[in-house]
Protein backbone atom coordinates (compact mmCIF):
# COMPACT_ATOMS: atom_id res chain seq x y z
CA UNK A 1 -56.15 105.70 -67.43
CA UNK A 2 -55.75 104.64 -63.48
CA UNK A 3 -52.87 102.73 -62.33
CA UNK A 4 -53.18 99.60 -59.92
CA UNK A 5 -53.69 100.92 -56.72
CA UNK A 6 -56.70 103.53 -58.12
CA UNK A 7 -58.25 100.44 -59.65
CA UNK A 8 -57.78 98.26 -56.38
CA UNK A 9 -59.72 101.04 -54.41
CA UNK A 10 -62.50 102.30 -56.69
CA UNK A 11 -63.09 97.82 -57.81
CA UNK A 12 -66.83 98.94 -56.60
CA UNK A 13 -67.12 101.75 -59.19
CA UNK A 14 -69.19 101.62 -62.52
CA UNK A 15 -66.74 103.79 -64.75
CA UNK A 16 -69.48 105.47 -66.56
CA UNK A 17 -66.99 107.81 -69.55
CA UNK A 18 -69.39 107.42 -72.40
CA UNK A 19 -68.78 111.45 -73.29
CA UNK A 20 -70.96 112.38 -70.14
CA UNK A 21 -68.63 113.84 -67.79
CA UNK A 22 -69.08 117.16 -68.97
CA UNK A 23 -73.28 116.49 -68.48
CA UNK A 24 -72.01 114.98 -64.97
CA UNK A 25 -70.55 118.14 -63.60
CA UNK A 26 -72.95 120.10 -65.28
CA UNK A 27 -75.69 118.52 -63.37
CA UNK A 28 -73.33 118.55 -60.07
CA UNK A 29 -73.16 122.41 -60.75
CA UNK A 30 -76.95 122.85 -60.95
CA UNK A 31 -78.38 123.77 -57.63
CA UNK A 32 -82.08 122.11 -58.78
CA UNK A 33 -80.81 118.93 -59.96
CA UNK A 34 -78.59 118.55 -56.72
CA UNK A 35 -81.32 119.20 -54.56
CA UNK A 36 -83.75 116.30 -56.72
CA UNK A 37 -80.87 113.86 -56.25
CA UNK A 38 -81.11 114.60 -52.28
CA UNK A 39 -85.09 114.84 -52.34
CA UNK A 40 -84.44 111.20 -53.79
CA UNK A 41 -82.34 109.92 -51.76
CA UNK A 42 -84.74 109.49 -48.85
CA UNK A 43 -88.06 108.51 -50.87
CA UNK A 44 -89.26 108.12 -54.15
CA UNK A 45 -91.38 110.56 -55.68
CA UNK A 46 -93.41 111.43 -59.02
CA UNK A 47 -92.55 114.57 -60.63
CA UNK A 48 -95.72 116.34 -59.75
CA UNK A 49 -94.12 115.33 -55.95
CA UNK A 50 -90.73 116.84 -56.92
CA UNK A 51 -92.04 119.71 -58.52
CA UNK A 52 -94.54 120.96 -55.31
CA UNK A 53 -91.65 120.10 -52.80
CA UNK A 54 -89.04 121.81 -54.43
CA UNK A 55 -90.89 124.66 -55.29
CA UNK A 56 -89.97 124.45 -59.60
CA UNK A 57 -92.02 123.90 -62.26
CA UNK A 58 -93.16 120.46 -63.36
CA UNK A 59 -91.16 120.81 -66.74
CA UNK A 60 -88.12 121.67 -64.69
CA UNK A 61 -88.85 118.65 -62.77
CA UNK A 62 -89.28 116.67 -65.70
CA UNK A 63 -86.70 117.39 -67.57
CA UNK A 64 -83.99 117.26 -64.88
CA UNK A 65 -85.15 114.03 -63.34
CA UNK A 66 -85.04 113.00 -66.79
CA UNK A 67 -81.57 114.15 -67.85
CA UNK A 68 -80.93 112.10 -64.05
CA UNK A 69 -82.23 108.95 -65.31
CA UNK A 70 -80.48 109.16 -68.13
CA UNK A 71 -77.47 109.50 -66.81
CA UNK A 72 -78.37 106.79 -64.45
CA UNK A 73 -78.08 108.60 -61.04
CA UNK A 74 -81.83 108.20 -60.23
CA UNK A 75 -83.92 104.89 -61.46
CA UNK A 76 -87.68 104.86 -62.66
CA UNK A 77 -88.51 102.35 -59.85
CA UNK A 78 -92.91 102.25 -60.27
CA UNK A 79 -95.50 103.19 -62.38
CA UNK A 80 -98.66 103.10 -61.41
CA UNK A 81 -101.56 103.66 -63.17
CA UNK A 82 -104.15 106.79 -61.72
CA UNK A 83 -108.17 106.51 -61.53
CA UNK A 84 -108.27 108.99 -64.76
CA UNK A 85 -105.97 105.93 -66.28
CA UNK A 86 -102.84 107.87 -66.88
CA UNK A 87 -99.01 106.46 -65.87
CA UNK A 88 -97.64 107.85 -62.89
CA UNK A 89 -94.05 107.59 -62.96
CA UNK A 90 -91.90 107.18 -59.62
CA UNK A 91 -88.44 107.91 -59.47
CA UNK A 92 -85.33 107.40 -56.62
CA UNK A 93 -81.97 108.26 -56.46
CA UNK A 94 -79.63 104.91 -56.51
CA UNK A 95 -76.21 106.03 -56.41
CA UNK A 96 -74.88 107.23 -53.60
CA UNK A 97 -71.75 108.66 -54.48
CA UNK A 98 -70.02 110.67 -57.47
CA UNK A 99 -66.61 110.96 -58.54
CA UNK A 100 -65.41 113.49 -60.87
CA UNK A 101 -61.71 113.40 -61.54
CA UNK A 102 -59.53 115.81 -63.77
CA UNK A 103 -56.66 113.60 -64.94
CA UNK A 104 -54.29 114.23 -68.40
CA UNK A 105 -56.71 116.67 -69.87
CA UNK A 106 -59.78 114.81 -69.28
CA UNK A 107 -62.73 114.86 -67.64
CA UNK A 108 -64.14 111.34 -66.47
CA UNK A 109 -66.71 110.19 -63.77
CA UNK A 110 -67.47 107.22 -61.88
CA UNK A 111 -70.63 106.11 -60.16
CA UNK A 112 -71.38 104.51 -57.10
CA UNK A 113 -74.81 102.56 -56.81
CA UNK A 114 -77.06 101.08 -54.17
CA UNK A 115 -75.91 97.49 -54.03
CA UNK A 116 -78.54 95.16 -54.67
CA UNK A 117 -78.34 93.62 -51.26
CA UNK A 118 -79.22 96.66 -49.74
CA UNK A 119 -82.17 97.24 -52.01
CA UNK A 120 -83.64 93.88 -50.61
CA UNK A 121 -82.82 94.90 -46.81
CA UNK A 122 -84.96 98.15 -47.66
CA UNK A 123 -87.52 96.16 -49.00
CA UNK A 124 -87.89 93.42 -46.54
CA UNK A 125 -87.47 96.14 -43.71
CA UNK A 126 -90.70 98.06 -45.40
CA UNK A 127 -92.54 94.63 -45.46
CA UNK A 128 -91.70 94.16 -41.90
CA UNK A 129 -92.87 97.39 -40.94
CA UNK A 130 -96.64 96.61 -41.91
């Protein structure tokens, strides 16, 4: 599908064409899910958390962040469990780039993630900070 030189450069990429790239750009196209991805970029967040700071419903917020994880742009990372004993549910956005390409009729995607040494920087840096 790529020759040499694409595969040399994009070596970093999870190729991720399991009949998803039309759900891929669909989600790229919707303004909500786009601005979940960038609300989880910075922190993680429940979807009660997503839902007040975005303004949407919590089913919306549900059901895109879910559609997200499935598609494995954003990660479960916690869940905690509340005083009235239910799950909470924390999510964040681990890949930090997307690329759609059009090539010989067909859609496919590619995924860039958070490398797992950089997860442990975050981490230790958060430790630190305390």
């Amino acid at each position: 599908m790529y020759d040499d030189e694409d595969n040399k450069e994009n070596k970093n990429y999870k190729d991720d064409n399991k009949d998803n790239s039309d759900e891929i750009l669909s989600i790229l196209s919707d303004k909500q899910s786009r601005e979940i991805i960038k609300l989880l970029s910075k922190t993680e967040f429940t979807i009660q958390q997503i839902s007040n700071l975005l303004n949407i419903p919590q089913s919306t917020a549900y059901r895109k962040t879910r559609k997200l994880e499935e598609l494995d742009i954003v990660k479960k990372t916690k869940v905690v469990r509340t005083l009235e004993g239910l799950d909470e549910s924390y999510y964040k956005n681990w890949t930090y780039e997307i690329v759609v390409t059009y090539r010989d009729g067909k859609l496919s995607y590619k995924l860039k993630h958070v490398k797992m040494e950089d997860k442990i920087v975050r981490l230790w840096q958060k430790f630190s900070e305390k």
